[in-house]
N, C-alpha and C. Protein backbone atom coordinates (compact mmCIF):
# COMPACT_ATOMS: atom_id res chain seq x y z
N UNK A 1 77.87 78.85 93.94
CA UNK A 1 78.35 79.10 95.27
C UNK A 1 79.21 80.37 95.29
N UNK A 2 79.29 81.61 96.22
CA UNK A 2 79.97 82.23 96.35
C UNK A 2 81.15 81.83 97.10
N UNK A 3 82.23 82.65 96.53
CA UNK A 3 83.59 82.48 97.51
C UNK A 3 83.78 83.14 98.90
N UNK A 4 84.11 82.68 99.68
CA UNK A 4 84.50 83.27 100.59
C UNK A 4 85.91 83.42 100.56
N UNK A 5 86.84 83.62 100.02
CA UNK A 5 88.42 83.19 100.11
C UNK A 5 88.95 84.77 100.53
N UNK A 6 88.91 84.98 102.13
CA UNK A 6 89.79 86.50 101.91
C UNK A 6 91.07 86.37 101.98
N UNK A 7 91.84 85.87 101.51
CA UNK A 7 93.82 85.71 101.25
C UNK A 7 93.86 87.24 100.81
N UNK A 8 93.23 87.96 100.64
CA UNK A 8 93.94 89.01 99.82
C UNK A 8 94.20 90.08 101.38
N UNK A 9 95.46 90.12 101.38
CA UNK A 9 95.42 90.93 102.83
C UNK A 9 95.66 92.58 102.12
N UNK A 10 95.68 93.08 103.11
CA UNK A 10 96.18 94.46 103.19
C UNK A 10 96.77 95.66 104.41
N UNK A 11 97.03 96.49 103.74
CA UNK A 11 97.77 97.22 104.78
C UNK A 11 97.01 97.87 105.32
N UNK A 12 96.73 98.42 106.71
CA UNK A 12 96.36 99.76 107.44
C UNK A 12 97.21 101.00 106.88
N UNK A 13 98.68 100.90 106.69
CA UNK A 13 99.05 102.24 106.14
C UNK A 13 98.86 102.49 105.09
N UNK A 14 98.63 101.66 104.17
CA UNK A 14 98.52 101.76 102.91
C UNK A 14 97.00 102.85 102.04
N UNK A 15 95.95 102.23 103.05
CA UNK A 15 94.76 102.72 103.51
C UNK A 15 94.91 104.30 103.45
N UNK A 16 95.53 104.24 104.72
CA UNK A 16 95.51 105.48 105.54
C UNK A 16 96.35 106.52 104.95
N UNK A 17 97.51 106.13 103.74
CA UNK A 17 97.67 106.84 102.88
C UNK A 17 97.13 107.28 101.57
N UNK A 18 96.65 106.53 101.44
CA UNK A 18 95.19 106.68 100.06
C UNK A 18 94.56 107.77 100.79
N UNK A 19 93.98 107.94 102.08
CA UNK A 19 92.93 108.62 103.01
C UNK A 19 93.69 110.29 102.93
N UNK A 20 95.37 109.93 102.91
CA UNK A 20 95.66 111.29 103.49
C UNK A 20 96.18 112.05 102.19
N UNK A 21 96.23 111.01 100.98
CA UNK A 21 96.39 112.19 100.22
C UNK A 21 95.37 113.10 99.22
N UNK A 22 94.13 112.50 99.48
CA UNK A 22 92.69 112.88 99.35
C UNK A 22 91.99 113.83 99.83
N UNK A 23 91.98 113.65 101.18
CA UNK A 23 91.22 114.03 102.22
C UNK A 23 90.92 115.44 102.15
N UNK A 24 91.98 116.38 101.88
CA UNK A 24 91.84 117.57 102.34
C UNK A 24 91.42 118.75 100.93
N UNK A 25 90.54 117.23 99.88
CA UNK A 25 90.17 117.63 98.17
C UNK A 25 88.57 118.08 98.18
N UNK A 26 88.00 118.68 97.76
CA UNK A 26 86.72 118.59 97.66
C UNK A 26 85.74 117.12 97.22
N UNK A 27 85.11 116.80 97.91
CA UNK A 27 84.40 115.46 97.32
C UNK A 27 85.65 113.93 97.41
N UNK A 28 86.44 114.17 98.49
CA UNK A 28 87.34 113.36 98.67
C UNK A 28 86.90 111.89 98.70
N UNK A 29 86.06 111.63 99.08
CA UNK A 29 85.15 110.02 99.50
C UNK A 29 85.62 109.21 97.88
N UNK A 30 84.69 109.73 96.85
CA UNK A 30 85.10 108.77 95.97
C UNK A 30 86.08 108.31 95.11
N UNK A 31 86.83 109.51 95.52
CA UNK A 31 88.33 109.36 94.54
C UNK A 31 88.96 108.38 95.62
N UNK A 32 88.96 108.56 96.86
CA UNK A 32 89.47 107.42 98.04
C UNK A 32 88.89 106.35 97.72
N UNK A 33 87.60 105.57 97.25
CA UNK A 33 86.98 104.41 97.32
C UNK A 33 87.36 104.09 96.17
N UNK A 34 88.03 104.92 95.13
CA UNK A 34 88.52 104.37 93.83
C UNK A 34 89.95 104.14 94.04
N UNK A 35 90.55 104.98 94.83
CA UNK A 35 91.89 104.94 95.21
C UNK A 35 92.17 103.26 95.77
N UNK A 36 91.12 103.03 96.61
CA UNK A 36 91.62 101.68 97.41
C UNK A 36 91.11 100.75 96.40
N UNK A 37 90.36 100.65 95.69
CA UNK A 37 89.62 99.59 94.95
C UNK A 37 90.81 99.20 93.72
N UNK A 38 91.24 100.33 93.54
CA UNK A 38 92.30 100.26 92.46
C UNK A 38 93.73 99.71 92.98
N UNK A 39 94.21 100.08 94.41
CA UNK A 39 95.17 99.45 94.97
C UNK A 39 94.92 97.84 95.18
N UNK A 40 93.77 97.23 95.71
CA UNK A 40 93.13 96.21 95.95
C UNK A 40 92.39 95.10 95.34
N UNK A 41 91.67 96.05 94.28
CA UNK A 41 90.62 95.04 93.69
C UNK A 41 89.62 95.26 94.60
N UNK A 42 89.42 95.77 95.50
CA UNK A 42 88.39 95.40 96.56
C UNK A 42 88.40 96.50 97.31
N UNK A 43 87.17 97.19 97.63
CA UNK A 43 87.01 97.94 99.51
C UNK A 43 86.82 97.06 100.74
N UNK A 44 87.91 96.36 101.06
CA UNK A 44 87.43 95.66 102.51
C UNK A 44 86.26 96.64 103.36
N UNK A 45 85.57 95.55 103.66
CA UNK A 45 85.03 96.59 104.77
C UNK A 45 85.28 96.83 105.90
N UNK A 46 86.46 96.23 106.12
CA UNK A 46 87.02 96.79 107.62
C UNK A 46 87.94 97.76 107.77
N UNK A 47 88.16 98.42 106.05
CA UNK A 47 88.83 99.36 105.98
C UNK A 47 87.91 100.87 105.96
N UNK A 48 86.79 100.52 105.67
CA UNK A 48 85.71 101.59 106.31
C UNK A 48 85.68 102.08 107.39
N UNK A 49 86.06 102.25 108.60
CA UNK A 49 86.21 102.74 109.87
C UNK A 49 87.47 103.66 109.83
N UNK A 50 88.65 103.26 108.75
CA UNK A 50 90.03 103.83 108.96
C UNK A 50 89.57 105.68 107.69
N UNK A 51 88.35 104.86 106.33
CA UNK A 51 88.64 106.05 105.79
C UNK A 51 87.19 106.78 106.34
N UNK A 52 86.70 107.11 106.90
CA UNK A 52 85.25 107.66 107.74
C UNK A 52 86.06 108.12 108.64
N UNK A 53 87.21 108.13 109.57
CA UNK A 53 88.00 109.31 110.11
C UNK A 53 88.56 109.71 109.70
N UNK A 54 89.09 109.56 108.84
CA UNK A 54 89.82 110.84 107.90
C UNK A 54 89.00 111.74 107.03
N UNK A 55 87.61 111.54 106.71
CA UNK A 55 87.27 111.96 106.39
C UNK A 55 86.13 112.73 107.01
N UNK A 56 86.39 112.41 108.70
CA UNK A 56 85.53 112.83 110.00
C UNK A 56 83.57 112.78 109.00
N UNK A 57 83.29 111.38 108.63
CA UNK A 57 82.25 110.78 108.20
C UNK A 57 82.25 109.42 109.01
N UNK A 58 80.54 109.00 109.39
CA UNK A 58 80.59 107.77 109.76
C UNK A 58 80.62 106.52 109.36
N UNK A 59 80.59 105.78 110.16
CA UNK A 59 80.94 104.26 108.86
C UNK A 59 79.56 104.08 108.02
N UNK A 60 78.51 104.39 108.58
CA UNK A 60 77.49 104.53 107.84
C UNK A 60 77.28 105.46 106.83
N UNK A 61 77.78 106.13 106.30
CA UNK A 61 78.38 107.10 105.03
C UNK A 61 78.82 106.88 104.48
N UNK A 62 80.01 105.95 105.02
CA UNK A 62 81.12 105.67 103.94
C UNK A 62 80.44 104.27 102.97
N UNK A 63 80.21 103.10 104.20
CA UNK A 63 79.18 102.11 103.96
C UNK A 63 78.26 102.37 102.98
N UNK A 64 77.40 103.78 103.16
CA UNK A 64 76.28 103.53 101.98
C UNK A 64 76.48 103.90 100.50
N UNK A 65 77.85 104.49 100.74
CA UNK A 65 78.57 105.19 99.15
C UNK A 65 78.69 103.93 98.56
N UNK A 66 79.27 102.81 99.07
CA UNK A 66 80.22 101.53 98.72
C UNK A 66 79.50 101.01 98.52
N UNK A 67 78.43 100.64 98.97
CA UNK A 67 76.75 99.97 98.60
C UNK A 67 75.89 100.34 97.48
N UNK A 68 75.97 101.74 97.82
CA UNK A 68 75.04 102.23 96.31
C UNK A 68 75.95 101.88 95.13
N UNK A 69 76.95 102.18 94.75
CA UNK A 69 77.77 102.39 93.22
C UNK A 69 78.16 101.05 93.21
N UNK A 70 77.54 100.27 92.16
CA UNK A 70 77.72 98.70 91.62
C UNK A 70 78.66 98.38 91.26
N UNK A 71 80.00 99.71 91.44
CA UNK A 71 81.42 99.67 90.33
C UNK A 71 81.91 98.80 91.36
N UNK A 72 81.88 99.57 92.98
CA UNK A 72 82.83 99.15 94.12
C UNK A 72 82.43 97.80 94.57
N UNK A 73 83.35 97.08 94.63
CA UNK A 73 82.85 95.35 95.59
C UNK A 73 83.87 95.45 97.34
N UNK A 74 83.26 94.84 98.07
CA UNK A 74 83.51 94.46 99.06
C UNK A 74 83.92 93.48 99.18
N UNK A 75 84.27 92.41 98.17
CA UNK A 75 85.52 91.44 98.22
C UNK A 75 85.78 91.25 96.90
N UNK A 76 87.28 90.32 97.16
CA UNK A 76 87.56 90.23 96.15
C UNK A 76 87.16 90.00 94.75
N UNK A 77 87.30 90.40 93.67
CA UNK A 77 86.58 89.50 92.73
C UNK A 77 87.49 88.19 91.92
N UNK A 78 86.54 87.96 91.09
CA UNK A 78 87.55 86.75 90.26
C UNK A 78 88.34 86.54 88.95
N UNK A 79 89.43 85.99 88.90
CA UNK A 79 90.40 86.11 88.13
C UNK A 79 89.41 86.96 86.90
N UNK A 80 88.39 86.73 86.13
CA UNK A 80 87.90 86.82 85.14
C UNK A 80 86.36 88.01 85.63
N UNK A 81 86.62 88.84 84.96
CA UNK A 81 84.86 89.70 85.47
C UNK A 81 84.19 89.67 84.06
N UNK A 82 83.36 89.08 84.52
CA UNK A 82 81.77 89.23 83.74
C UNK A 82 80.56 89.94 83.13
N UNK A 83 80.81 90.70 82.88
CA UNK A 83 79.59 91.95 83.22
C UNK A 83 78.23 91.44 81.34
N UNK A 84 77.52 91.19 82.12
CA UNK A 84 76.34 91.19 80.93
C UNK A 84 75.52 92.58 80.92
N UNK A 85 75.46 93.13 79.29
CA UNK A 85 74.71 94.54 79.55
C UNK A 85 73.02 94.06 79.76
N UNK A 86 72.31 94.70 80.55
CA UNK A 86 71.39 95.26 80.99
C UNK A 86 70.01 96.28 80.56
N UNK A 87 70.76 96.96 79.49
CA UNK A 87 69.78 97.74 78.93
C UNK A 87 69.09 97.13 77.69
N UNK A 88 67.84 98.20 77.99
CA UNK A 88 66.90 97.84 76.92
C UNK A 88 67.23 97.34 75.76
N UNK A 89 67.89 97.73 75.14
CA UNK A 89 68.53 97.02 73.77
C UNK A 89 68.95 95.88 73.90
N UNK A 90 69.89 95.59 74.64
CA UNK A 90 70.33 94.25 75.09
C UNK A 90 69.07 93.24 75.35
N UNK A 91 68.02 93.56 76.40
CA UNK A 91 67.19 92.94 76.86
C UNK A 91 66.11 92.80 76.01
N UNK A 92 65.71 93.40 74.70
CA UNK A 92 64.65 92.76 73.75
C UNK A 92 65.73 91.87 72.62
N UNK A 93 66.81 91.63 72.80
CA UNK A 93 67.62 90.87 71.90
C UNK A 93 67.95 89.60 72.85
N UNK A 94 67.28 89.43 73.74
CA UNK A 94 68.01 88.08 74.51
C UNK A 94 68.88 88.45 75.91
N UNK A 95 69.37 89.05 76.20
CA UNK A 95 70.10 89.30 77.41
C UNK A 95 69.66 88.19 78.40
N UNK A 96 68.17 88.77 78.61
CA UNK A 96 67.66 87.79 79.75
C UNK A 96 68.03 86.31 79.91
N UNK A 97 67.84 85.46 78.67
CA UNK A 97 68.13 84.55 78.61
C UNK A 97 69.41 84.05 78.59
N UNK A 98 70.56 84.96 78.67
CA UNK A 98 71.78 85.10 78.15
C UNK A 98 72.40 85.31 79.59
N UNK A 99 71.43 85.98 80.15
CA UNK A 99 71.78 86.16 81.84
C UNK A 99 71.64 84.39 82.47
N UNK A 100 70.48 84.26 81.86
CA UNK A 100 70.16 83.25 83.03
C UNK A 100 71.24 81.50 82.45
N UNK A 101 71.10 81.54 81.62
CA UNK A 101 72.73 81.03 81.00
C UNK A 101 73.97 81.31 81.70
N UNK A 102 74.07 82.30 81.63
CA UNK A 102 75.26 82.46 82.39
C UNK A 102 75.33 82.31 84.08
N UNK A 103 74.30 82.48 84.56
CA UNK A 103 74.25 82.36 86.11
C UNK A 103 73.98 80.84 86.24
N UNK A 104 73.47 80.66 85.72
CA UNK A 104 73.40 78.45 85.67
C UNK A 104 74.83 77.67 85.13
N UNK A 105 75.70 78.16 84.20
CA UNK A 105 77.02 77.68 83.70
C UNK A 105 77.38 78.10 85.37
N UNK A 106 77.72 79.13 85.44
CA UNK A 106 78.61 79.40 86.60
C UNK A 106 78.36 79.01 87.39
N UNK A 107 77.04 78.82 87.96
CA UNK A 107 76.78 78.60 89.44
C UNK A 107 76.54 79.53 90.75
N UNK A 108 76.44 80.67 90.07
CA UNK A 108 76.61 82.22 90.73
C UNK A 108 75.34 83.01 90.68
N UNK A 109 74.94 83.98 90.83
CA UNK A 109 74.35 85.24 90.39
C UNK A 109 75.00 86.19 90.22
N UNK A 110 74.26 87.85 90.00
CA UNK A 110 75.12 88.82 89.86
C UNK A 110 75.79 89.37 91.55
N UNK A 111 76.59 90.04 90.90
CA UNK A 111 77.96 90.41 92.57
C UNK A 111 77.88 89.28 93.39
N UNK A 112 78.60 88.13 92.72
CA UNK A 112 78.88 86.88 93.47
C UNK A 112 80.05 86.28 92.57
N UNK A 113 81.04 85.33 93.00
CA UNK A 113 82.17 84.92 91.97
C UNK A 113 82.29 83.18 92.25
N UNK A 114 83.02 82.77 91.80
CA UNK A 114 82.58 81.10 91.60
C UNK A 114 83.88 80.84 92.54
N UNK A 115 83.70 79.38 93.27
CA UNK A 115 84.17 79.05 94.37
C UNK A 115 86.02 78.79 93.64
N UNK A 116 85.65 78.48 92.59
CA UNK A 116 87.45 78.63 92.64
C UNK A 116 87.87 79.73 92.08
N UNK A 117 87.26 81.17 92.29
CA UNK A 117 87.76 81.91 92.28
C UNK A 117 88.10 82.77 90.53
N UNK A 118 87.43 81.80 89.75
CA UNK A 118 87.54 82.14 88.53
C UNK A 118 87.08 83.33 87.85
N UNK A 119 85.92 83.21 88.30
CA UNK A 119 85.03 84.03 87.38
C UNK A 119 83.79 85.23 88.53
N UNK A 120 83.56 86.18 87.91
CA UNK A 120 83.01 87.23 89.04
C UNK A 120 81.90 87.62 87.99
N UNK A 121 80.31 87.57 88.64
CA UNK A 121 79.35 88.38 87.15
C UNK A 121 78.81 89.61 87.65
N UNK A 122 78.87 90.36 87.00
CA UNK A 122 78.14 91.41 87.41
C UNK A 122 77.15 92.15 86.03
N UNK A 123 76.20 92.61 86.88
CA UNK A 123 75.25 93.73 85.61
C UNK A 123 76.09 94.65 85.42
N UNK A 124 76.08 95.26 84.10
CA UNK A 124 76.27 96.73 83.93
C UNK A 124 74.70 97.30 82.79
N UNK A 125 73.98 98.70 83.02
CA UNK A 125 73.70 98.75 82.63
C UNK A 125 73.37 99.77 80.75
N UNK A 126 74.57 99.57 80.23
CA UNK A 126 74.84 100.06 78.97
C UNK A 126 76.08 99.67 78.80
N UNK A 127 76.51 98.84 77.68
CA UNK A 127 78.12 99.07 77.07
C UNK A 127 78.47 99.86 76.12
N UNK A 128 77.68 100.45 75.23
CA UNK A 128 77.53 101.59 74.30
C UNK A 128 77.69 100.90 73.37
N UNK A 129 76.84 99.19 72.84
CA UNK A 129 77.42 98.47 71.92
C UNK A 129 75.80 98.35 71.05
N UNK A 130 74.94 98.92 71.52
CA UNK A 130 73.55 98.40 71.39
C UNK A 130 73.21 98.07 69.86
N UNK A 131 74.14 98.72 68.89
CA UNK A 131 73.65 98.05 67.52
C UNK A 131 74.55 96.44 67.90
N UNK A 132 75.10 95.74 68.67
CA UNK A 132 75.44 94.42 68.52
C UNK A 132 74.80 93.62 69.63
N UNK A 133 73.58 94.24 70.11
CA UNK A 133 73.22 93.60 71.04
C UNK A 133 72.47 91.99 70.85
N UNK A 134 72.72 91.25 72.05
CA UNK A 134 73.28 91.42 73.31
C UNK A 134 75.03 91.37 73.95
N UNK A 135 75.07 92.18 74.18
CA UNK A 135 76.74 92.45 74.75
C UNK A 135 76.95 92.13 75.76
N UNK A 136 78.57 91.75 76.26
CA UNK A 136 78.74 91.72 77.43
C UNK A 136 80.30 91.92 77.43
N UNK A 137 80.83 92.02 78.82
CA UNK A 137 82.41 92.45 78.16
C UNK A 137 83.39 91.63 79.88
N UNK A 138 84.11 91.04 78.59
CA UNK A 138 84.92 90.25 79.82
C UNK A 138 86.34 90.76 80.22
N UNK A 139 86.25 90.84 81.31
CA UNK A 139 87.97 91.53 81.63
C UNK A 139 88.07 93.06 80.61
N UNK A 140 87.30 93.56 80.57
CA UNK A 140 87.25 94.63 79.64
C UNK A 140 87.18 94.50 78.17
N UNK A 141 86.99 93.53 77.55
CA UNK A 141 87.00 93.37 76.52
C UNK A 141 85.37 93.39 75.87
N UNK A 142 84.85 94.31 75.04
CA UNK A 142 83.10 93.93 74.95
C UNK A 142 83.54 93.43 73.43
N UNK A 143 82.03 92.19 73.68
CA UNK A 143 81.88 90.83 72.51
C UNK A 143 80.26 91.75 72.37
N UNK A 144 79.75 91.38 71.03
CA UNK A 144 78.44 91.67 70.43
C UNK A 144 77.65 90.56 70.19
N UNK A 145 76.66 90.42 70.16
CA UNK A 145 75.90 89.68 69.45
C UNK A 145 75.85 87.98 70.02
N UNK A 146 76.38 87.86 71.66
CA UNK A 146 76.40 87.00 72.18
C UNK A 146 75.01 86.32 72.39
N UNK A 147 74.79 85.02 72.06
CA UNK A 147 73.89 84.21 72.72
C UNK A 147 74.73 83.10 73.42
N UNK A 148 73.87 82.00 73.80
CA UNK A 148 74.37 80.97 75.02
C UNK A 148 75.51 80.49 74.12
N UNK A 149 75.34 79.94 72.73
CA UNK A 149 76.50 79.20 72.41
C UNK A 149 78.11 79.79 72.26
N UNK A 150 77.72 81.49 71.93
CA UNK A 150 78.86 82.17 71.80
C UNK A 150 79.89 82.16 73.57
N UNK A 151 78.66 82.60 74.17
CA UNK A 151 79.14 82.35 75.93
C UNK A 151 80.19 81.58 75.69
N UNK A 152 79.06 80.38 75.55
CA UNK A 152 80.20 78.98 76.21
C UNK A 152 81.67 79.11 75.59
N UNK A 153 81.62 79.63 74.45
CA UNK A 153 82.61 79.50 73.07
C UNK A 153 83.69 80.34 74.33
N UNK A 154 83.21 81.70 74.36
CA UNK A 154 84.01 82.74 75.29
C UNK A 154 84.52 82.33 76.26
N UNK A 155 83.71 81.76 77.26
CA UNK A 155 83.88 81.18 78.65
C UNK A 155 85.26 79.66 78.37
N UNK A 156 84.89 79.06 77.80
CA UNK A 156 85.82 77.98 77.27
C UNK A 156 87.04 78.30 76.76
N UNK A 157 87.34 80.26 76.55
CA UNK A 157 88.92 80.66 76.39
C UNK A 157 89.02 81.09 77.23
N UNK A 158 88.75 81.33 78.48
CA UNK A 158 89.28 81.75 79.37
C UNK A 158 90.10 81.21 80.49
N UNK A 159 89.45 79.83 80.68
CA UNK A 159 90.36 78.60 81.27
C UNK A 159 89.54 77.19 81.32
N UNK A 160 90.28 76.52 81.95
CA UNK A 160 89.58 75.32 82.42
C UNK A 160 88.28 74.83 83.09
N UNK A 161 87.56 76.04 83.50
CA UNK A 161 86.02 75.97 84.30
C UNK A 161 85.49 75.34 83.20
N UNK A 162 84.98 74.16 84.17
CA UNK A 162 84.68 73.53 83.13
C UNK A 162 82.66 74.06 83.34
N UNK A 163 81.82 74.23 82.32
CA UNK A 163 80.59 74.22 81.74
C UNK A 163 79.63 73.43 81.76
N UNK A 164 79.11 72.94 82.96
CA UNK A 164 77.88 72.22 82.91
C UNK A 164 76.70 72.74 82.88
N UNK A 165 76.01 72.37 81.88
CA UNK A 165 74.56 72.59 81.66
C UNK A 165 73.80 71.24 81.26
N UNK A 166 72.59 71.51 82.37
CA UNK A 166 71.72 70.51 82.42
C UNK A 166 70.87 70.67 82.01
């Protein structure tokens, strides 16, 4: 199940100062969408309308930057991020199966986070680990040579979610 939980509020000025001390840089858009993501955790998207005038761009510009690059999320994520690598190396060593493990423990897919908020998965595609493949790296931390049992092993230090597999 995905979360819906938006508690995470934010400011309009806060925004609009990220916007103004950017704005007037060459290629200002993504250092702003990193600017807020980094203040936040998140690009609300209702903060898209505030940085598309400052940057006299439409919301549909700003929108499709935030859409294309898999870094930026549009809500919050969860206490714990997930990222399983993706590339070829990874994926003739198991990944796949290592993916689909992990999206069945959790209950999620990728850019989705678990209803209490725990855990967030996302693809990346390379960790630069490929002689330990399959990799994946939690909260920034990259593990090598993960299969399902190592997961669970991982997933089981991170907190109390508890692991059902059927």
């Amino acid at each position: 199940m995905v979360s819906t939980n938006n508690s995470n509020h934010w400011d309009v000025n806060q925004i609009e100062n990220i916007v103004r001390d950017w704005q007037d840089k060459p290629g200002a858009l993504l250092p702003i969408l990193h600017a807020v993501q980094d203040a936040l955790g998140y690009i609300p998207p209702t903060c898209l309308p505030i940085i598309a005038e400052g940057l006299n761009l439409s919301r549909a510009e700003v929108h499709g930057v935030v859409s294309f690059y898999h870094y930026f999320r549009s809500a919050p994520s969860g206490k714990h991020i997930i990222q399983i690598c993706r590339a070829e190396s990874c994926q003739a060593l198991g990944s796949r199966a290592l993916e689909a493990h992990a999206k069945h423990c959790l209950n999620i897919d990728y850019h989705q986070t678990t209803m209490d908020g725990e855990f967030t998965l996302e693809p990346v595609y390379c960790l630069g680990n490929c002689a330990c493949s399959p990799a994946i790296r939690i909260n920034g931390d990259t593990h090598g040579h993960v299969d399902q049992n190592k997961f669970d092993d991982l997933l089981s230090l991170l907190s109390t979610h508890v692991v059902e597999v059927q």
